[in-house]
N, C-alpha and C. Protein backbone atom coordinates (compact mmCIF):
# COMPACT_ATOMS: atom_id res chain seq x y z
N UNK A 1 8.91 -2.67 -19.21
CA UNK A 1 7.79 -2.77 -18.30
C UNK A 1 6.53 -2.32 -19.04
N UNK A 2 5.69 -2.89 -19.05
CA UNK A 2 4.28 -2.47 -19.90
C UNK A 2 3.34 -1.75 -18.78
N UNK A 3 2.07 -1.16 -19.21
CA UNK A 3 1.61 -0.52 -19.01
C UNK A 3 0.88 -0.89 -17.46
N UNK A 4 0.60 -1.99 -17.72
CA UNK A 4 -0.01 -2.65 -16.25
C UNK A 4 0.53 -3.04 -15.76
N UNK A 5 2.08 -3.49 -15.68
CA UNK A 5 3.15 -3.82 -14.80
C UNK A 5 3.29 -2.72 -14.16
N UNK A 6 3.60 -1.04 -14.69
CA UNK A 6 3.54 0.18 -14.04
C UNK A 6 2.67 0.40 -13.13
N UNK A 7 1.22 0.47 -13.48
CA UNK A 7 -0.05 0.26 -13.01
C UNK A 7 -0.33 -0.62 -11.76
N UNK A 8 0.31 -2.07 -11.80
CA UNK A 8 0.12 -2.82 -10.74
C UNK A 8 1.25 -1.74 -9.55
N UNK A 9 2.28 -1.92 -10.16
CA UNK A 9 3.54 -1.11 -9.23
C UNK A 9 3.05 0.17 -8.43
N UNK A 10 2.62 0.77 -9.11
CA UNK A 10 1.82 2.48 -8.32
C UNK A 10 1.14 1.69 -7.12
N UNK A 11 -0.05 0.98 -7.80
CA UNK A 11 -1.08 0.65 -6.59
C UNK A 11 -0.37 -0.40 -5.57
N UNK A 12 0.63 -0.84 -5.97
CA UNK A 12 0.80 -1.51 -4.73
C UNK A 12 1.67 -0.83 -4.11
N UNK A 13 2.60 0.30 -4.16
CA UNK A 13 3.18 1.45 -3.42
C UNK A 13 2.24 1.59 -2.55
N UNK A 14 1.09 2.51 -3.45
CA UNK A 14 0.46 3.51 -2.72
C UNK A 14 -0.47 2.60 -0.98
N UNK A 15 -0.77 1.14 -1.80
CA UNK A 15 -1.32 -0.01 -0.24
C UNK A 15 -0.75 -0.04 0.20
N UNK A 16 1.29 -0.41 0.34
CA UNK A 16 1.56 -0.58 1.04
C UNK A 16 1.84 0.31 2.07
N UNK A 17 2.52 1.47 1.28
CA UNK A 17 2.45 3.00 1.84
C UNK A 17 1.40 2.80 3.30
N UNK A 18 0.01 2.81 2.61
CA UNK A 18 -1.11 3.37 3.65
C UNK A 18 -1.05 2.50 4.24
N UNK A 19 -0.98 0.68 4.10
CA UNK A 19 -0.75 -0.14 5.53
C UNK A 19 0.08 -0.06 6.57
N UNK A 20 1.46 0.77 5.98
CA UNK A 20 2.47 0.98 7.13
C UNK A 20 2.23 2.24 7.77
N UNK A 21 0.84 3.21 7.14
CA UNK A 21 0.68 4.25 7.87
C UNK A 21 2.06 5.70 7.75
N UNK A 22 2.14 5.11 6.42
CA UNK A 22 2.96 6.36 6.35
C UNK A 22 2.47 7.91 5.23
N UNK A 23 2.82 8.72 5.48
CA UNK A 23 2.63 9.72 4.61
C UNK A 23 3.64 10.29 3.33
N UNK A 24 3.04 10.18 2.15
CA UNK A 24 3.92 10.66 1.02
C UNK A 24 5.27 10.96 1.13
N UNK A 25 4.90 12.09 2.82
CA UNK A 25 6.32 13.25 2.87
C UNK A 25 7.17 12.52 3.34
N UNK A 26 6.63 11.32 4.57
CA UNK A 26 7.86 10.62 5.38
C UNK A 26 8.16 9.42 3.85
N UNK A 27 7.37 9.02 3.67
CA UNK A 27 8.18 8.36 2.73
C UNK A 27 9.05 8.73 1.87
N UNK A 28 9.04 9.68 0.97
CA UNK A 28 9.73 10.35 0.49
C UNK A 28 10.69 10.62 0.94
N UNK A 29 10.64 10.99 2.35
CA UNK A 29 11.95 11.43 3.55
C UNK A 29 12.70 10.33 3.51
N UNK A 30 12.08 9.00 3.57
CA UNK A 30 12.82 8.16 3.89
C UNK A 30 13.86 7.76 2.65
N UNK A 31 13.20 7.84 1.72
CA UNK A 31 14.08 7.46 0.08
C UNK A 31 15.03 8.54 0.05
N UNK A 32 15.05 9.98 0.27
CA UNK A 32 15.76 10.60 -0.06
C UNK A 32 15.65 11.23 -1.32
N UNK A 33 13.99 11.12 -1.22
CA UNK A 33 13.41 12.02 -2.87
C UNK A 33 12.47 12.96 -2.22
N UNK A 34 12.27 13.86 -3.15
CA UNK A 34 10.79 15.23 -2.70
C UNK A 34 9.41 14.07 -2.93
N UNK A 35 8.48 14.94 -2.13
CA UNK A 35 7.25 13.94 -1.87
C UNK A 35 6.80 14.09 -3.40
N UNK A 36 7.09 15.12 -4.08
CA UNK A 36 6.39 15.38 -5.44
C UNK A 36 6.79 14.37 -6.14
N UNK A 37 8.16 14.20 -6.07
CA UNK A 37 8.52 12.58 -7.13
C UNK A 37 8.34 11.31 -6.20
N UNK A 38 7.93 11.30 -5.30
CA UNK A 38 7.12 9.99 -4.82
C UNK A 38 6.01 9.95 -5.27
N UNK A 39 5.04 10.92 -5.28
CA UNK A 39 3.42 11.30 -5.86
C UNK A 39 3.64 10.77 -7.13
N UNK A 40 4.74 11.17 -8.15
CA UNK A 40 4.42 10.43 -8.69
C UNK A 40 4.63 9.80 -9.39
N UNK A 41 5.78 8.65 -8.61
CA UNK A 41 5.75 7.37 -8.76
C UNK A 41 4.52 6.48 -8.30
N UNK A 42 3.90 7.06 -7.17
CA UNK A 42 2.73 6.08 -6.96
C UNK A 42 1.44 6.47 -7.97
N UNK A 43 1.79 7.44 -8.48
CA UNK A 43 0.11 8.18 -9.40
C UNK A 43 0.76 7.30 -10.63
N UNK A 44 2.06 6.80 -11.15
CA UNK A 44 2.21 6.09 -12.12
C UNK A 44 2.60 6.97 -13.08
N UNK A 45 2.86 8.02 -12.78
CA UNK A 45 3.57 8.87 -14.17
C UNK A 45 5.41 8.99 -13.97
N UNK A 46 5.74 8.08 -13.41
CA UNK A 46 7.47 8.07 -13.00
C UNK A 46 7.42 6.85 -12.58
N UNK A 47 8.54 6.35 -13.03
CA UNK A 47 9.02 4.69 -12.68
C UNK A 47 9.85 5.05 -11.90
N UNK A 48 10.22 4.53 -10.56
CA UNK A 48 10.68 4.63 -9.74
C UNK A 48 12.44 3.79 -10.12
N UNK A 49 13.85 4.23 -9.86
CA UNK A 49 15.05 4.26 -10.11
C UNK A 49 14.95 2.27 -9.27
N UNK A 50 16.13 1.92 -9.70
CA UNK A 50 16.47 0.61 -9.40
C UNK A 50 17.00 0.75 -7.24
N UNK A 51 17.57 2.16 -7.28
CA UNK A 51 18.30 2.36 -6.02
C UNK A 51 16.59 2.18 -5.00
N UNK A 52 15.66 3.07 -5.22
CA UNK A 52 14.44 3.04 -5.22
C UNK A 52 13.46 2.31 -5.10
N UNK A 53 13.61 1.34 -5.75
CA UNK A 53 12.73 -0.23 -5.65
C UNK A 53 13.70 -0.78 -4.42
N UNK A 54 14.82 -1.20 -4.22
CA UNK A 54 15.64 -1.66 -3.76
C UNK A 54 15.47 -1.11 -2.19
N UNK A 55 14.97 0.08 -1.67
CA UNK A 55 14.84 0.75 -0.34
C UNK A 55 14.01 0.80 -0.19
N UNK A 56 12.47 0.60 -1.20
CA UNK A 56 10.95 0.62 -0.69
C UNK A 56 10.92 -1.34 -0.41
N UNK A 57 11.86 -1.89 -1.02
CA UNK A 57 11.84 -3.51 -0.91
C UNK A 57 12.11 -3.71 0.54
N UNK A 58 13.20 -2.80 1.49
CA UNK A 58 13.89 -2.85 2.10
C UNK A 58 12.45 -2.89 3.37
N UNK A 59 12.11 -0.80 3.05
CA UNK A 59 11.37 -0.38 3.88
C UNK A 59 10.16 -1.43 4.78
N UNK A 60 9.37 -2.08 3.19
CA UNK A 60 8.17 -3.26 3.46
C UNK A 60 8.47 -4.10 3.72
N UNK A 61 10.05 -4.72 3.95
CA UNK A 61 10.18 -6.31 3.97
C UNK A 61 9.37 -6.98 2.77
N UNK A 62 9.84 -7.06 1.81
CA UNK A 62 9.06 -7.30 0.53
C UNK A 62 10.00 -7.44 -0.75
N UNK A 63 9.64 -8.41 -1.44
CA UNK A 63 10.77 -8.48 -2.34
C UNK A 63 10.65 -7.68 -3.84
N UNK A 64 11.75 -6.90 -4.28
CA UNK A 64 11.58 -6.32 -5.22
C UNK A 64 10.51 -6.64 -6.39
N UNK A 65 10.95 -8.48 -6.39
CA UNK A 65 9.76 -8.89 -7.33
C UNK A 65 8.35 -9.23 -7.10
N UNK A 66 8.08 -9.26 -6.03
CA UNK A 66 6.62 -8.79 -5.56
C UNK A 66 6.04 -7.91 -5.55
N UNK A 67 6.93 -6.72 -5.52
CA UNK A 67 6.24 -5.44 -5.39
C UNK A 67 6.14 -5.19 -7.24
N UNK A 68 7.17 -5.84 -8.01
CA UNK A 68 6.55 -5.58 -9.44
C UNK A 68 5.76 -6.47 -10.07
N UNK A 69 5.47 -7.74 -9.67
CA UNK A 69 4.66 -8.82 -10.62
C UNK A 69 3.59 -9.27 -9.49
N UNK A 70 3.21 -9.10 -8.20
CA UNK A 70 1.89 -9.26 -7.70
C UNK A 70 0.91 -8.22 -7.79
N UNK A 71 0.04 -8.73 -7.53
CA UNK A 71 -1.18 -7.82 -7.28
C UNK A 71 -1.29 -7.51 -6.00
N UNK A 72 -1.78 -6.26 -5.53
CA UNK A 72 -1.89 -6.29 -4.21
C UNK A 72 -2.61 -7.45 -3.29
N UNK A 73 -3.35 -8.01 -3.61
CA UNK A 73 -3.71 -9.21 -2.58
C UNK A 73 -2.53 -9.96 -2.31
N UNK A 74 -1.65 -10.29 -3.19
CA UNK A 74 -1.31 -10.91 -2.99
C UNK A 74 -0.38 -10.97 -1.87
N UNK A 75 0.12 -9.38 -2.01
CA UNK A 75 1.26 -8.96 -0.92
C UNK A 75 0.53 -8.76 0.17
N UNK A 76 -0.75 -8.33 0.38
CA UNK A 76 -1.45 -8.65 1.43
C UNK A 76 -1.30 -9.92 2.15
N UNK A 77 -1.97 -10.74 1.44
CA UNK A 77 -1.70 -12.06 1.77
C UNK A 77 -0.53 -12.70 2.41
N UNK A 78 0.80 -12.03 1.61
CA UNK A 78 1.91 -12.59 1.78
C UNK A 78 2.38 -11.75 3.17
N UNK A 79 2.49 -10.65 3.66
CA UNK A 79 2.64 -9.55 4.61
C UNK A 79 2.29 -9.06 5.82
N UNK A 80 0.79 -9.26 5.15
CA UNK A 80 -0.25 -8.42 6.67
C UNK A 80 -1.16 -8.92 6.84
N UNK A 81 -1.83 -10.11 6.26
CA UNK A 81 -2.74 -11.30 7.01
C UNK A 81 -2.09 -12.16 7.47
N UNK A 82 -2.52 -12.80 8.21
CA UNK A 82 -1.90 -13.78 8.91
C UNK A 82 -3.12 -15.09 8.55
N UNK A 83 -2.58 -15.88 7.89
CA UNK A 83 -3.42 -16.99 7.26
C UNK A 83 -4.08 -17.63 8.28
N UNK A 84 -4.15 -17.88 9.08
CA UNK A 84 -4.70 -18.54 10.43
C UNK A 84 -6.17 -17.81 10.74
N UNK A 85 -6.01 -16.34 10.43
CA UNK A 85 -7.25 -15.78 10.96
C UNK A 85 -8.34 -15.64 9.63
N UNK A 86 -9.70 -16.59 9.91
CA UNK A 86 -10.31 -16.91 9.22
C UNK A 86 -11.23 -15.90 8.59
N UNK A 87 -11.36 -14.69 9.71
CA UNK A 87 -11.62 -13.31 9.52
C UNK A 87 -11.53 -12.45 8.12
N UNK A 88 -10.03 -12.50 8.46
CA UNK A 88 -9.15 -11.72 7.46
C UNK A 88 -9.02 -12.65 5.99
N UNK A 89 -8.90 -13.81 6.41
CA UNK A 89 -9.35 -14.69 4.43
C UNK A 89 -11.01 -14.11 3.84
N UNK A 90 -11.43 -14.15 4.83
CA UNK A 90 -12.81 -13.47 4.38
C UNK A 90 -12.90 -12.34 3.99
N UNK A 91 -12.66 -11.26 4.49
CA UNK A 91 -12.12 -10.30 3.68
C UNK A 91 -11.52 -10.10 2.57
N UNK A 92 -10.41 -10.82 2.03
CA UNK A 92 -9.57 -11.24 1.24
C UNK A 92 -10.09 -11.18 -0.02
N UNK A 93 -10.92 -12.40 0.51
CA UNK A 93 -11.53 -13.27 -0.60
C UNK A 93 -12.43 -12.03 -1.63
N UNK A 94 -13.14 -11.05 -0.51
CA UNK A 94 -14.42 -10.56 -1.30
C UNK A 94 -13.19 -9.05 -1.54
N UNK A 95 -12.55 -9.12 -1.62
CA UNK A 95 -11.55 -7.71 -1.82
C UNK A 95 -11.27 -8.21 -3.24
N UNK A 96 -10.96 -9.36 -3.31
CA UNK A 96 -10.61 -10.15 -4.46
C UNK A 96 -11.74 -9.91 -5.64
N UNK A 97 -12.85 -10.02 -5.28
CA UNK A 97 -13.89 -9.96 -6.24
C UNK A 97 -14.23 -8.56 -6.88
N UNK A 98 -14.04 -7.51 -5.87
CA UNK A 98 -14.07 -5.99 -6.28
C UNK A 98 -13.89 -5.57 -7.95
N UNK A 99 -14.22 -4.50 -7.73
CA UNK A 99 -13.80 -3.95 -9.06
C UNK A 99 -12.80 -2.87 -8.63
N UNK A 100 -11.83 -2.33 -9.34
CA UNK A 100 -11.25 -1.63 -8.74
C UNK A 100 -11.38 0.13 -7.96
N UNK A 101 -12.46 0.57 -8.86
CA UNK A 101 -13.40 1.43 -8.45
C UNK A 101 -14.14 1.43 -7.01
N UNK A 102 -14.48 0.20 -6.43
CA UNK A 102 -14.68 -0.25 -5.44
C UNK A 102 -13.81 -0.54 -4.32
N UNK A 103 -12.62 -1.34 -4.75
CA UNK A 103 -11.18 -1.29 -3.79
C UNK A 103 -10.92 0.35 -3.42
N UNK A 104 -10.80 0.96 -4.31
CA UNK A 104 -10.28 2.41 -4.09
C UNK A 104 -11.11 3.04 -2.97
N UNK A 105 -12.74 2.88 -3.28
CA UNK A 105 -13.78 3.25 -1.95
C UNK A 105 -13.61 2.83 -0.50
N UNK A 106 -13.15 1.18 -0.86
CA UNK A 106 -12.85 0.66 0.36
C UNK A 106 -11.76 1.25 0.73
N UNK A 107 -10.91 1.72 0.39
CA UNK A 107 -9.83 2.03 1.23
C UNK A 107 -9.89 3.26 1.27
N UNK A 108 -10.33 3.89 0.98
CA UNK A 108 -11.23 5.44 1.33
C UNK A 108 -11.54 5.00 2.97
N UNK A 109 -13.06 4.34 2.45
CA UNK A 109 -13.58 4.02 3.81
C UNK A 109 -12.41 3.64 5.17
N UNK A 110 -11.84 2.37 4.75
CA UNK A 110 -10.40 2.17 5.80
C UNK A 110 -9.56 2.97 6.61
N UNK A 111 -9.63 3.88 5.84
CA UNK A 111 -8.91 5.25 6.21
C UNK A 111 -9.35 6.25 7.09
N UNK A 112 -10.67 6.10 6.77
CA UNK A 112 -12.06 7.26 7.40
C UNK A 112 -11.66 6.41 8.92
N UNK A 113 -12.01 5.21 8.88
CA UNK A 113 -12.36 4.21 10.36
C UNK A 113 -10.91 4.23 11.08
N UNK A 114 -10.03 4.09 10.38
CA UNK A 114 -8.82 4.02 11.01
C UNK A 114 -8.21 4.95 12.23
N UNK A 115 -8.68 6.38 11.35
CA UNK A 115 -8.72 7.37 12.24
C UNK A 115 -9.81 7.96 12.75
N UNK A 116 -10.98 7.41 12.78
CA UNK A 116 -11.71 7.68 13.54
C UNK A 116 -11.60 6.89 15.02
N UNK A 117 -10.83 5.10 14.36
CA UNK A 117 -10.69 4.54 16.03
C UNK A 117 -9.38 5.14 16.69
N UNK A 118 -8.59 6.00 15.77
CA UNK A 118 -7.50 6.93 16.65
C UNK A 118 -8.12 7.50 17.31
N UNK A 119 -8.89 8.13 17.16
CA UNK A 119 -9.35 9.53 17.73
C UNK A 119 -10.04 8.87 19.13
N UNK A 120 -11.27 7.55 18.74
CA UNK A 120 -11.15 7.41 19.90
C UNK A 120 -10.69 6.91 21.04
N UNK A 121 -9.34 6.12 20.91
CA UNK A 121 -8.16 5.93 21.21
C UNK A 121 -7.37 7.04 22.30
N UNK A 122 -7.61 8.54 21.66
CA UNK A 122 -6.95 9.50 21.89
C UNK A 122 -7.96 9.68 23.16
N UNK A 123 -9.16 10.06 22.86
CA UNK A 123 -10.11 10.35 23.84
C UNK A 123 -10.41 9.42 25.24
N UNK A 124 -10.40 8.42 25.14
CA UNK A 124 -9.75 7.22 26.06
C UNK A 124 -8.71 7.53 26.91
N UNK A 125 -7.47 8.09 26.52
CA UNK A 125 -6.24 8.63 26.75
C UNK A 125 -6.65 9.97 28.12
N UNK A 126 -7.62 10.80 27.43
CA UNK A 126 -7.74 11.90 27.38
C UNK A 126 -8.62 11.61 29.13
């Protein structure tokens, strides 16, 4: 596996991770590893075991070889857009153009909004 095959692999953990809304620890929980050797398999300093790929393939509905030879759009694409919504290709498209310095912000930002529309979700509730 070369250096950016590793590289692609981390970052597309760590997206898919945050699209299913999970945290390091439950994931980790779920593999049956400490969150520290999930950290870092997704930070890219540990290649994750064959048993491993095989239960995060499981977890995402995602095929082992997607999660090692796409880019994250692509599994986006393939996963959690729904091609129909003309919205979300738009998005896509200009996610596509990013630099990766920029993807990383955006999903900073994503994260900020996500739970901020929890919260007001919660308050609604409330």
């Amino acid at each position: 596996m070369t250096i950016d095959d590793h590289l692609r692999l981390s970052r597309n953990l760590k997206l898919l991770r945050k699209v299913a809304n999970y945290t390091q620890f439950e994931l980790a929980e779920k593999l049956g590893i400490c969150r520290t050797a999930y950290s870092q398999i997704e930070r890219g300093l540990r290649l994750p075991d064959i048993s491993t790929l095989q239960q995060l393939s499981q977890i995402y509905d995602v095929p082992i070889d997607m999660l090692l030879n796409c880019d994250v759009s692509d599994i986006l694409t393939h996963h959690f857009l729904r091609e129909d919504n003309e919205q979300e290709q738009a998005l896509l498209e200009l996610y596509e153009q990013m630099s990766i310095d920029a993807k990383e912000q955006l999903l900073q930002r994503a994260e900020e909004l996500c739970h901020l529309d929890m919260l007001k979700k919660v308050n609604e509730i409330i």
